[in-house]
C-alpha atoms as a PDB file:
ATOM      1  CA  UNK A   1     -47.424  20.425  -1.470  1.00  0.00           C
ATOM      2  CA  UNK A   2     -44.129  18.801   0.349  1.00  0.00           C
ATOM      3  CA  UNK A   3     -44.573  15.542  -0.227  1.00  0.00           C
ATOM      4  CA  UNK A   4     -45.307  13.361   3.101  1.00  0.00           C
ATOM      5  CA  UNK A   5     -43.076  10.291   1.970  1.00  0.00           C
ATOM      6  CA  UNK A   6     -40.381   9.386   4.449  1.00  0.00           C
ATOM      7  CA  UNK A   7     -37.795   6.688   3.115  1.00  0.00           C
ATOM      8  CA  UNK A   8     -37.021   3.783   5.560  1.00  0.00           C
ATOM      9  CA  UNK A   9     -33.934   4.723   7.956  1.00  0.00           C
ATOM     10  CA  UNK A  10     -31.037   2.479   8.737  1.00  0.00           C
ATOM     11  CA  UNK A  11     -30.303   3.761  11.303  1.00  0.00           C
ATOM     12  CA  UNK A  12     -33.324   2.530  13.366  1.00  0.00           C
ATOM     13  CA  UNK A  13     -31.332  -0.906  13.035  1.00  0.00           C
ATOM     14  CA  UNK A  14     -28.395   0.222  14.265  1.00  0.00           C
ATOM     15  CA  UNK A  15     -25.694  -2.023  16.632  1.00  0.00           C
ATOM     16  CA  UNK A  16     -26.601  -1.971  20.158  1.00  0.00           C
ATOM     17  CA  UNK A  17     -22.477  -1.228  20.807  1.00  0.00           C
ATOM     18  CA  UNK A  18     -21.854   1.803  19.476  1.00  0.00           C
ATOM     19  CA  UNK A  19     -18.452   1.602  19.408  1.00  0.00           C
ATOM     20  CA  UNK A  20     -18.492  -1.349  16.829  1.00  0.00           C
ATOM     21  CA  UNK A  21     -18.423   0.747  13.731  1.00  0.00           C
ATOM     22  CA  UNK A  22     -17.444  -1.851  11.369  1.00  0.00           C
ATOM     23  CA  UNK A  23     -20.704  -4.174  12.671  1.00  0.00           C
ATOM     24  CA  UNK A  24     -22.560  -1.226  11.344  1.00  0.00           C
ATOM     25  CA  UNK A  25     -21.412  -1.003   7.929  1.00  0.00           C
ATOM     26  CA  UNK A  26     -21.624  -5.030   7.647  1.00  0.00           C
ATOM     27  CA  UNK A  27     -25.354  -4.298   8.833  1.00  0.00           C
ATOM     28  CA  UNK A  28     -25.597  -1.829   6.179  1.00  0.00           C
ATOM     29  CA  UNK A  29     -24.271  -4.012   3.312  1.00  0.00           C
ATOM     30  CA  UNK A  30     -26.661  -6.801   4.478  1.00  0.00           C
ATOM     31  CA  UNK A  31     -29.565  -4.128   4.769  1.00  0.00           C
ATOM     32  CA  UNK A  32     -29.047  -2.538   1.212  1.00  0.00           C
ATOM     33  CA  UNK A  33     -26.809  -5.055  -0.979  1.00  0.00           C
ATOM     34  CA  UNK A  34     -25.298  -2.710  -3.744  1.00  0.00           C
ATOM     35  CA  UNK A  35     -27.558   0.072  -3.319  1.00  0.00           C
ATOM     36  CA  UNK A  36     -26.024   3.390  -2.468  1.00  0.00           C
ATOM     37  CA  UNK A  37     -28.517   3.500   0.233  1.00  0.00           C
ATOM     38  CA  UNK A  38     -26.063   2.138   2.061  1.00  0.00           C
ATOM     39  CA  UNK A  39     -23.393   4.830   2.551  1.00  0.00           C
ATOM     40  CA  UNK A  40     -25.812   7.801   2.525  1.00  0.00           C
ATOM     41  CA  UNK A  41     -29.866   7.831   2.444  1.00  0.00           C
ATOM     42  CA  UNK A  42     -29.514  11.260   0.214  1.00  0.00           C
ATOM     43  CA  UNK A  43     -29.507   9.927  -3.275  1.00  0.00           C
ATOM     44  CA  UNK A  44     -29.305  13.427  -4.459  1.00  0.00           C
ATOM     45  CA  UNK A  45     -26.448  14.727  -3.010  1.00  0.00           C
ATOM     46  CA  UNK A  46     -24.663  11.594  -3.770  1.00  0.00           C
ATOM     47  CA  UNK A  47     -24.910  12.072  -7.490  1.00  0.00           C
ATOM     48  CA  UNK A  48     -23.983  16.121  -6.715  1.00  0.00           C
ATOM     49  CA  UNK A  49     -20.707  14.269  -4.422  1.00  0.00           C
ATOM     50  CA  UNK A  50     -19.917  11.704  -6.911  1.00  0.00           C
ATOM     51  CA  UNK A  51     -19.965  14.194 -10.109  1.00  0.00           C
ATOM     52  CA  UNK A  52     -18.133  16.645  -8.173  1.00  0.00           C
ATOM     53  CA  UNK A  53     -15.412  13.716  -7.729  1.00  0.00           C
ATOM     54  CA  UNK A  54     -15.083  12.987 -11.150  1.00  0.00           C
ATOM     55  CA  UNK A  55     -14.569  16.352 -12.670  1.00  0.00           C
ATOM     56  CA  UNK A  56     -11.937  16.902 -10.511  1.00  0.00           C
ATOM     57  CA  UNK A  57     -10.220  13.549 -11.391  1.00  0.00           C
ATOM     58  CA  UNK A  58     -10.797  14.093 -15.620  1.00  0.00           C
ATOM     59  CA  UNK A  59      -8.392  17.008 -14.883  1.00  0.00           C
ATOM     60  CA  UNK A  60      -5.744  14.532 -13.897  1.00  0.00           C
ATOM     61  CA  UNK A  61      -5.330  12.066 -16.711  1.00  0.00           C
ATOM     62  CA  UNK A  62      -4.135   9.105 -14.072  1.00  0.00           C
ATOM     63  CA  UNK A  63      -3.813   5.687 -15.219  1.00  0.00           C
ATOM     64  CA  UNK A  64      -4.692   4.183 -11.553  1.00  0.00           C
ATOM     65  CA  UNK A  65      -6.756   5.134  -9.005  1.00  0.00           C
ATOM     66  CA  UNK A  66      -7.010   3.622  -5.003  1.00  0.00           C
ATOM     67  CA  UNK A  67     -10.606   4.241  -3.859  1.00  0.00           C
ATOM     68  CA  UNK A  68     -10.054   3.893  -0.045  1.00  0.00           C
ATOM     69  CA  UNK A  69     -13.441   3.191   1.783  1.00  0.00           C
ATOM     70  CA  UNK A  70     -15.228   2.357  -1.096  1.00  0.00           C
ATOM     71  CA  UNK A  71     -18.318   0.772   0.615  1.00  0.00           C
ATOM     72  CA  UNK A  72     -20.151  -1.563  -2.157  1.00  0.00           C
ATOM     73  CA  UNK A  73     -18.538   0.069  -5.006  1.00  0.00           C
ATOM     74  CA  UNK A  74     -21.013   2.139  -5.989  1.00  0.00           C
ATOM     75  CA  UNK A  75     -19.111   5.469  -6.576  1.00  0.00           C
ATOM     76  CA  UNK A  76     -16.555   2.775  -7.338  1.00  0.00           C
ATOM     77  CA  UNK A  77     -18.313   0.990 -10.750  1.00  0.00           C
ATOM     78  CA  UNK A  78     -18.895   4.803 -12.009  1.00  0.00           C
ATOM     79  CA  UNK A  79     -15.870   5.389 -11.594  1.00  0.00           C
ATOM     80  CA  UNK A  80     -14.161   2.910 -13.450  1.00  0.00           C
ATOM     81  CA  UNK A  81     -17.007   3.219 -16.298  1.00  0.00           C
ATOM     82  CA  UNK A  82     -16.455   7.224 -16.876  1.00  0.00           C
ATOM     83  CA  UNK A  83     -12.164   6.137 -16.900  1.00  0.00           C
ATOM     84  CA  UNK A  84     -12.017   2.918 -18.876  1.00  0.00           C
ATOM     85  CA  UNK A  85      -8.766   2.847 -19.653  1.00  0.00           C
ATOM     86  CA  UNK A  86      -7.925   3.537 -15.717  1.00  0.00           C
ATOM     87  CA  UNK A  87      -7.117   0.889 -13.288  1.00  0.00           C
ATOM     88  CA  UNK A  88      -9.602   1.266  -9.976  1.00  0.00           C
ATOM     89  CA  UNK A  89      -8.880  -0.619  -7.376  1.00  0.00           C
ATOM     90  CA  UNK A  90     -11.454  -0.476  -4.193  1.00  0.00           C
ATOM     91  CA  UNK A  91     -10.173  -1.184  -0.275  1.00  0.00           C
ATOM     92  CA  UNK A  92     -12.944  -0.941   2.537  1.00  0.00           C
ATOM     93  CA  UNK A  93     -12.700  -2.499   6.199  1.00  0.00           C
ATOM     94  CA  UNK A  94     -15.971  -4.269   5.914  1.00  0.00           C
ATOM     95  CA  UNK A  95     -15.725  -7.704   4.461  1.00  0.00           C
ATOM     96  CA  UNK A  96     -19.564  -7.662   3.645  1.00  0.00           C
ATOM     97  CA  UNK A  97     -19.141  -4.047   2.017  1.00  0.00           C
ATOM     98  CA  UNK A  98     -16.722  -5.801  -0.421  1.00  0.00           C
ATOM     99  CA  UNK A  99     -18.587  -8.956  -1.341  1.00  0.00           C
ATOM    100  CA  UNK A 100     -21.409  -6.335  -2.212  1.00  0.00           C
ATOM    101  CA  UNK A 101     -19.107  -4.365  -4.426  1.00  0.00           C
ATOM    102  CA  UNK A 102     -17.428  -7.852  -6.089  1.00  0.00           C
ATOM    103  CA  UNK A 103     -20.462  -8.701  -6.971  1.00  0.00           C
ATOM    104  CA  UNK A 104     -20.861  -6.111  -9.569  1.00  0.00           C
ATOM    105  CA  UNK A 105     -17.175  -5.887 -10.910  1.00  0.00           C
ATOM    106  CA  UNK A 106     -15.987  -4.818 -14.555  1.00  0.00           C
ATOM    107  CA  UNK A 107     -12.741  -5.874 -16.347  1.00  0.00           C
ATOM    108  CA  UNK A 108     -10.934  -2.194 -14.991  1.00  0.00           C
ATOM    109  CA  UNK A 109     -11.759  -2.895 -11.519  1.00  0.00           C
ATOM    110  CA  UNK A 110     -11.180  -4.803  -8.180  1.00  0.00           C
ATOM    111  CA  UNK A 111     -11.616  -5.013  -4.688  1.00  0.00           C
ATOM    112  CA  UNK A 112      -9.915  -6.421  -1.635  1.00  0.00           C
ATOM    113  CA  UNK A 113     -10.534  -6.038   2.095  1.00  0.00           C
ATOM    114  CA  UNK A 114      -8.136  -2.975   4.167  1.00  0.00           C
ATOM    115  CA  UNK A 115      -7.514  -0.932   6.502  1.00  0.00           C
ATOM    116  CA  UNK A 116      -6.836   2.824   6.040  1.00  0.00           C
ATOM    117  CA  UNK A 117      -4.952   2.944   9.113  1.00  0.00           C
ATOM    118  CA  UNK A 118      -2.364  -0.049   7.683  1.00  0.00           C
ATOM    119  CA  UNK A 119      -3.303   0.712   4.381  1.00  0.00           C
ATOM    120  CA  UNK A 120       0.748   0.823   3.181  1.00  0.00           C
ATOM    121  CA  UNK A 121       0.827  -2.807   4.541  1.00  0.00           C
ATOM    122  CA  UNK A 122      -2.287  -4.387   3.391  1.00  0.00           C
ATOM    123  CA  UNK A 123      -0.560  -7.390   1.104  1.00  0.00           C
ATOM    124  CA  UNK A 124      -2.698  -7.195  -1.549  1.00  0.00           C
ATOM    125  CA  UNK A 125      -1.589  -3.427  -3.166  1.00  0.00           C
ATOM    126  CA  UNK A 126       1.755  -3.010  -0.744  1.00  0.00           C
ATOM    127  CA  UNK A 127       3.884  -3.062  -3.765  1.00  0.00           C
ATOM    128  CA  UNK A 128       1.679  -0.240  -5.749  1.00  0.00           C
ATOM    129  CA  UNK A 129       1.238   3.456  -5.781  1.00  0.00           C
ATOM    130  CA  UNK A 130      -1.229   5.168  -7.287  1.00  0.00           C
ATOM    131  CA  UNK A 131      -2.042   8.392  -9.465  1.00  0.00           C
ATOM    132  CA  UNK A 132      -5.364   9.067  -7.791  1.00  0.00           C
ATOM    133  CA  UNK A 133      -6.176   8.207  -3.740  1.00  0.00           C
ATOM    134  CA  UNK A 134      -9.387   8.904  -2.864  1.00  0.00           C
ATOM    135  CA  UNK A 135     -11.142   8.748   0.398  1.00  0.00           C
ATOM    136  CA  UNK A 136     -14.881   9.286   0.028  1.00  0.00           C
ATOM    137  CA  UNK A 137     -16.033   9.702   3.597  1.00  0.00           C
ATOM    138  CA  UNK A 138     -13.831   7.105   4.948  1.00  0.00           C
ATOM    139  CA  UNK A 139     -11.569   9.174   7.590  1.00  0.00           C
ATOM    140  CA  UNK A 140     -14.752  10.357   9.537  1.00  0.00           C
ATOM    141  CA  UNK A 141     -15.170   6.692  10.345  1.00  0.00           C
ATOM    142  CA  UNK A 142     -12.198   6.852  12.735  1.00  0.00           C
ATOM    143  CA  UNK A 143     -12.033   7.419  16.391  1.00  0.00           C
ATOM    144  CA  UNK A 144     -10.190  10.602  16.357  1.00  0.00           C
ATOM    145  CA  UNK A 145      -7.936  13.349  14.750  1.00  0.00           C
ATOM    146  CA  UNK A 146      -4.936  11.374  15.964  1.00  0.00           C
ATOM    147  CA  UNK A 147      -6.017   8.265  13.521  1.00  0.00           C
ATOM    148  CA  UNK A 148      -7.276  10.775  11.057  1.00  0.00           C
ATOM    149  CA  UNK A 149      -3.862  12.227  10.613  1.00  0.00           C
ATOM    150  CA  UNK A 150      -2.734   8.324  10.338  1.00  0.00           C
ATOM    151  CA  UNK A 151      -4.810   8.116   7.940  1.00  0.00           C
ATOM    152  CA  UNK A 152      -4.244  10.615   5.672  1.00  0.00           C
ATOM    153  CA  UNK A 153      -0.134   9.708   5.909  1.00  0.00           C
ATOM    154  CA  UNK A 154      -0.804   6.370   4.958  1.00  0.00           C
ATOM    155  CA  UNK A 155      -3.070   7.218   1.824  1.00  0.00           C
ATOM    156  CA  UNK A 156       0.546   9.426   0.946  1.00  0.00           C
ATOM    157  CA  UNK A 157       2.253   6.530   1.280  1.00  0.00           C
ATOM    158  CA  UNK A 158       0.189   5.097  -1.550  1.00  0.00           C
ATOM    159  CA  UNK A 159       0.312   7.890  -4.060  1.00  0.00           C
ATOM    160  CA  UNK A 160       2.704   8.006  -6.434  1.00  0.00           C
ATOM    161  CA  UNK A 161       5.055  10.986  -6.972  1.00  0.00           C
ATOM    162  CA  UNK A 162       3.150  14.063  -8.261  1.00  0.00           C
ATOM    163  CA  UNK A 163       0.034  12.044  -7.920  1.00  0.00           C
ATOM    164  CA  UNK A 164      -2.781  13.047  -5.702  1.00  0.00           C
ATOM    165  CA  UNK A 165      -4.922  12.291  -2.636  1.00  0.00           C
ATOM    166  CA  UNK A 166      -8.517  13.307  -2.553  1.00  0.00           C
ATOM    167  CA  UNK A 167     -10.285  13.992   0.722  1.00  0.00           C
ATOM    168  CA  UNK A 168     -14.133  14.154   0.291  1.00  0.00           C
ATOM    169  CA  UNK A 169     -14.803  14.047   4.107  1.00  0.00           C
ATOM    170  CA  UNK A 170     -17.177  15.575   6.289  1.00  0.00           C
ATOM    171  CA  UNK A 171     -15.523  18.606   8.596  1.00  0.00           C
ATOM    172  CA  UNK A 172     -17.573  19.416  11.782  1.00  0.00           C
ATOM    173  CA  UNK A 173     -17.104  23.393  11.161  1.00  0.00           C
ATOM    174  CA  UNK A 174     -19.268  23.392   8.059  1.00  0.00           C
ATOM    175  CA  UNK A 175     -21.822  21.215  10.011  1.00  0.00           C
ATOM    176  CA  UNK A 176     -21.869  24.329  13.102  1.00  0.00           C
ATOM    177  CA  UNK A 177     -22.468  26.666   9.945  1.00  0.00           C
ATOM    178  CA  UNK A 178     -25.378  24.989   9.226  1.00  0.00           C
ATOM    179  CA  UNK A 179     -26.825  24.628  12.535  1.00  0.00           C
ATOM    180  CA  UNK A 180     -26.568  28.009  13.489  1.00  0.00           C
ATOM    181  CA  UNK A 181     -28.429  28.810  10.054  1.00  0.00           C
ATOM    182  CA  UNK A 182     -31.064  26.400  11.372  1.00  0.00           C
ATOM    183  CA  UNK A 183     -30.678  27.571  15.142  1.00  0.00           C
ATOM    184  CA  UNK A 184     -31.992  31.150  13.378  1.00  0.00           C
ATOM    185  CA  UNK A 185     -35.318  30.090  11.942  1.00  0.00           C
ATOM    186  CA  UNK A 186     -36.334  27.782  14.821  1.00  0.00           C
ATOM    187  CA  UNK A 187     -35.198  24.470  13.645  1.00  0.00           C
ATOM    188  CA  UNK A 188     -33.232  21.974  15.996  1.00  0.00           C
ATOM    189  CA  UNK A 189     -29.376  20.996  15.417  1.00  0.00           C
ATOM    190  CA  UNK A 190     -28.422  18.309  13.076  1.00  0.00           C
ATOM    191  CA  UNK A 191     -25.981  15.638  14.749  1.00  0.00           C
ATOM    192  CA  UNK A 192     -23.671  14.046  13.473  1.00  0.00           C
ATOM    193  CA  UNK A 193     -24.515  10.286  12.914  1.00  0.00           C
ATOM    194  CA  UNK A 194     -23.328   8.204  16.331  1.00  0.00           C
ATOM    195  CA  UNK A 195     -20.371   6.214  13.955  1.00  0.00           C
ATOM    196  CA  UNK A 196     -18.774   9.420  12.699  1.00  0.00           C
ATOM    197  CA  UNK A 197     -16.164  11.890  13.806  1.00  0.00           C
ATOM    198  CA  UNK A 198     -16.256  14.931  11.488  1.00  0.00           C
ATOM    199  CA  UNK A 199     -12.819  16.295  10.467  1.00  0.00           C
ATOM    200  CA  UNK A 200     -11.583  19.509  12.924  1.00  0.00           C
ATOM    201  CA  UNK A 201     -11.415  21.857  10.704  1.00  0.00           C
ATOM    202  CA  UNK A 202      -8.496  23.955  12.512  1.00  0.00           C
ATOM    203  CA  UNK A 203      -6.458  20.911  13.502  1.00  0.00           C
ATOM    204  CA  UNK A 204      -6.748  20.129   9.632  1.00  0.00           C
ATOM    205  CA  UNK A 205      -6.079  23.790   8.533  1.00  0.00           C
ATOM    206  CA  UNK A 206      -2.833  23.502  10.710  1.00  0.00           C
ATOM    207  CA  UNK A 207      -1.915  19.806   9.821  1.00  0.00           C
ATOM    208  CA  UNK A 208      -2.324  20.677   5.901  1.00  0.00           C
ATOM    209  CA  UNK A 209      -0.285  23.700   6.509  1.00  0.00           C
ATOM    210  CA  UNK A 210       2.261  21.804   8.279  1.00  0.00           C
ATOM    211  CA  UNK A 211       2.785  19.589   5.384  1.00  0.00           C
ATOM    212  CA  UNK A 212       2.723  22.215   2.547  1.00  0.00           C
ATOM    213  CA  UNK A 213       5.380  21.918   0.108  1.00  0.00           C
ATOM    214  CA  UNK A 214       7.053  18.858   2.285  1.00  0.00           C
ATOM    215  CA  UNK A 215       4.761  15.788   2.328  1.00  0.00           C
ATOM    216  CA  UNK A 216       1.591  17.136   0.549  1.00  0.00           C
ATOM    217  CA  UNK A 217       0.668  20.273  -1.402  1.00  0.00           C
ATOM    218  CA  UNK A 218      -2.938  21.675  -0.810  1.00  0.00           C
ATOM    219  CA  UNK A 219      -4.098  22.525  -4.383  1.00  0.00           C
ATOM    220  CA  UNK A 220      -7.876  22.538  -4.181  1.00  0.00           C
ATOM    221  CA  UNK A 221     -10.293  23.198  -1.760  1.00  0.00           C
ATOM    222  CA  UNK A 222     -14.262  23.457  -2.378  1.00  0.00           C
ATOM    223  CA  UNK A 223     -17.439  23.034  -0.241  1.00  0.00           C
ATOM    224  CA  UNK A 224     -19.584  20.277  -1.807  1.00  0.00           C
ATOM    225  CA  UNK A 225     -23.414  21.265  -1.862  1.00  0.00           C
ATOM    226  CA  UNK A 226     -23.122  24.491  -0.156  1.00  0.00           C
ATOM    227  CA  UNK A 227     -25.966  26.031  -2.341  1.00  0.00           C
ATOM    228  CA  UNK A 228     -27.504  22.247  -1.404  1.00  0.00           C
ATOM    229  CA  UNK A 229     -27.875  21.951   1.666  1.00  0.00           C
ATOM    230  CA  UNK A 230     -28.959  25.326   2.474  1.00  0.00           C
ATOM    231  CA  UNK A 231     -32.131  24.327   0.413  1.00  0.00           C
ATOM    232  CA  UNK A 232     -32.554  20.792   1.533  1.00  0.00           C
ATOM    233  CA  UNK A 233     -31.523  21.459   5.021  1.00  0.00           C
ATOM    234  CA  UNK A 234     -32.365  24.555   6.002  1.00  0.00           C
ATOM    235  CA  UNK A 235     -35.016  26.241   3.493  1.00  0.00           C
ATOM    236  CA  UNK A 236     -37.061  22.775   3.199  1.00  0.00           C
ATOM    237  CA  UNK A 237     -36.816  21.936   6.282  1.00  0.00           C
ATOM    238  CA  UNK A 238     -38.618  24.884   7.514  1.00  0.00           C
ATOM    239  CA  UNK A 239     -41.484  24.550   5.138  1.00  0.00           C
ATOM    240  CA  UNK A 240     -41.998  20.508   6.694  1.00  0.00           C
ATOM    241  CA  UNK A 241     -41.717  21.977  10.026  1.00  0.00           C
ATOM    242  CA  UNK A 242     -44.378  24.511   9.259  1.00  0.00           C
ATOM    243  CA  UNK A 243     -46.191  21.901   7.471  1.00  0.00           C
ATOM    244  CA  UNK A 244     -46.065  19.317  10.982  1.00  0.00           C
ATOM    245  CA  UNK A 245     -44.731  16.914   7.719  1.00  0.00           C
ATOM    246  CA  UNK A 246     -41.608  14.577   7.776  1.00  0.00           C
ATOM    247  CA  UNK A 247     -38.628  16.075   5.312  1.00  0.00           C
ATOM    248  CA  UNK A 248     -38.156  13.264   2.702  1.00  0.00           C
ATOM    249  CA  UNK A 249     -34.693  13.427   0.725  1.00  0.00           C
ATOM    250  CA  UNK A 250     -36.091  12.403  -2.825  1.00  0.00           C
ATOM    251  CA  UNK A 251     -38.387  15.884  -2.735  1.00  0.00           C
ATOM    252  CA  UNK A 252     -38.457  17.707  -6.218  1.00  0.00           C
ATOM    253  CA  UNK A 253     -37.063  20.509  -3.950  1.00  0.00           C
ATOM    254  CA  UNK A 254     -33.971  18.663  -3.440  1.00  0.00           C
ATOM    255  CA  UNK A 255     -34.194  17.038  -7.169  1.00  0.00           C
ATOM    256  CA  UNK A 256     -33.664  21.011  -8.036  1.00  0.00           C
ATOM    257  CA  UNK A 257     -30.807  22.047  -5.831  1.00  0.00           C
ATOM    258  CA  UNK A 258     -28.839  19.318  -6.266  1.00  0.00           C
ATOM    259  CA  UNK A 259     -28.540  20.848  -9.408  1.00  0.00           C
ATOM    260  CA  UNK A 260     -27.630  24.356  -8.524  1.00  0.00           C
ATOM    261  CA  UNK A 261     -23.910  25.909  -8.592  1.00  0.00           C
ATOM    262  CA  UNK A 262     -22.446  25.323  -4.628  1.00  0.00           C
ATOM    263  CA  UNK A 263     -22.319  29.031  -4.002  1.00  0.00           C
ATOM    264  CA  UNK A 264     -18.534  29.172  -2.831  1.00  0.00           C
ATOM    265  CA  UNK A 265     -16.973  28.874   0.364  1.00  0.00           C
ATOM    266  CA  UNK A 266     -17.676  32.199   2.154  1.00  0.00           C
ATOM    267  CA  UNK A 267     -20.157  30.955   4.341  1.00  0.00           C
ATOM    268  CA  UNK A 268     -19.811  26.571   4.388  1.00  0.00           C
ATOM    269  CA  UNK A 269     -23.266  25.364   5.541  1.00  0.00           C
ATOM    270  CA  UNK A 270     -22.167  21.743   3.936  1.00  0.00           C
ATOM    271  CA  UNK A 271     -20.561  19.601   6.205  1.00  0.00           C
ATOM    272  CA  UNK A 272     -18.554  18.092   2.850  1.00  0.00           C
ATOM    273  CA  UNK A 273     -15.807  19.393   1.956  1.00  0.00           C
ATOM    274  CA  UNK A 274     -12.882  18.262  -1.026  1.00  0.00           C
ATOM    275  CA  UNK A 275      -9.552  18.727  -0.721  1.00  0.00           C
ATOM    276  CA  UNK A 276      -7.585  17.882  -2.965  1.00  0.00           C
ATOM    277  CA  UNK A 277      -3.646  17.550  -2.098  1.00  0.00           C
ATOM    278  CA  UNK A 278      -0.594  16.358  -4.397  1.00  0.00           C
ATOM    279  CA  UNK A 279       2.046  14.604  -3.129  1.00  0.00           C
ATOM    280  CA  UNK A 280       5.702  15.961  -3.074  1.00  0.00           C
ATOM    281  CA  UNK A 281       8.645  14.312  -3.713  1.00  0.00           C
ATOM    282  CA  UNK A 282      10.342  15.257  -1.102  1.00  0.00           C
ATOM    283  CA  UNK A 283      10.966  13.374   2.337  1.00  0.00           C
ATOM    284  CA  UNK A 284      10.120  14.977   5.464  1.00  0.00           C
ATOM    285  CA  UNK A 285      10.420  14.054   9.618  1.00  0.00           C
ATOM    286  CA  UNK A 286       7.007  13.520  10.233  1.00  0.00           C
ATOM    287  CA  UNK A 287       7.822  13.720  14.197  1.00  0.00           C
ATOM    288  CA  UNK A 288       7.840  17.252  13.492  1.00  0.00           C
ATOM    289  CA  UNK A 289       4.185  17.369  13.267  1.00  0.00           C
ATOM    290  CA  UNK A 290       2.430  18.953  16.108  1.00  0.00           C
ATOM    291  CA  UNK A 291      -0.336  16.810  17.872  1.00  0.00           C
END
């Protein structure tokens, strides 16, 4: 039987003004303290995100890492505890995100409030770079592509040379992919949540193509979950449908494909992708960059 359980949402408590995106995620920290409930209700695709993270990063060997949108610190703290030896530092907007995450801290980790968008002026790590940036969901939190782009520049900014930047984001093609899977067997359209604007995957494509070889070097690319969410989201789903039964994320169902190899990129039905880019050493004109 699929189990009738349906965790609480947060997003029934959501700000009346929509447009205040960081009064959401200081709702959230209040909501959940340190719990990762409070950057994504799918505990099991966060451990599939998270460990999908750090095997890319124990290829790297880096000595620091900048963990941009870190939330409460949750993929923070495991983090710094599978890297000991590695400085993590951990920047997020929300002032209430970071007391959350400061109240958990270790001896190879800290926290301090920033911006993405001024991130190479924020006075507490202005002076650093970094071997690892990563942004764990953080650019969807911006209006548009135009801050996106900032965004991603000003992470550069705080890599060092032949270091790397790692976008975990959400891209609003492989979201489509999935809908149209669950368009086919009768199921309605997942939206994206009010506070986010998923990546364009063609205006990245271009950007990212743009930049090869100049400012940033695409090495990497996967689709976290694939294999995932077709189960959860697509597969399961059905069978609650047919069952007139809520889906519930902590299902043995998903317990089981969480665990499952992501199948590949030939046909993305995760929104999540990772990119992961290294940074050149070489100067370039970014006015050259098309809008």
């Amino acid at each position: 039987m699929v189990s009738t359980a349906k965790p609480k949402s947060s997003r029934s408590k959501e700000p009346q003004n929509e447009g205040d995106i960081k009064a959401f995620w200081d709702q959230q920290a209040f909501i959940h303290g340190g719990s990762d409930l409070a950057t994504n209700p799918d505990q099991h695709y966060r451990v599939l995100e998270i460990d999908s993270i750090l095997r890319v990063i124990s290829a790297m060997n880096p000595e620091t890492i900048l963990d941009v949108g870190c939330g409460n610190g949750h993929a923070t703290l495991q983090i710094a505890k599978k890297f000991p030896e590695v400085m993590v530092t951990g920047v997020d907007f929300s002032e209430k995100m970071i007391a959350q995450a400061k109240r958990r801290i270790i001896p190879n980790v800290d926290y301090f409030e920033g911006d993405v968008l001024s991130l190479s002026r924020n006075k507490h790590i202005v002076d650093q770079k970094y071997d690892v940036v990563l942004s764990s969901r953080c650019l969807i939190n911006l209006a548009n592509w135009e801050e996106q782009k900032v965004g991603i520049l000003e992470m550069r900014k705080m890599t060092a040379v032949n270091g790397h930047l790692i976008l975990v984001e959400n891209v609003q093609d492989g979201l489509d992919n999935l809908n149209n899977l669950r368009e086919k067997i009768g199921l309605e359209p997942i939206k994206a949540p009010w506070h986010n604007k998923y990546l364009p995957q063609s205006d990245l494509t271009k950007f990212l193509t743009e930049i090869q070889g100049n400012l940033l070097t695409t090495e990497y690319v996967e689709n976290i979950g694939n294999y995932y969410y077709l189960t959860s989201r697509v597969l399961y789903a059905k069978i609650c449908k047919d069952q007139g039964v809520e889906p519930d994320y902590n299902n043995p169902i998903n317990a089981i494909a969480a665990k499952m190899p992501t199948l590949g990129e030939y046909y993305a039905c995760s929104p999540n992708f990772m990119f992961v880019l290294k940074k050149e050493e070489a100067q370039w004109d970014t006015k050259k960059l098309s809008s």
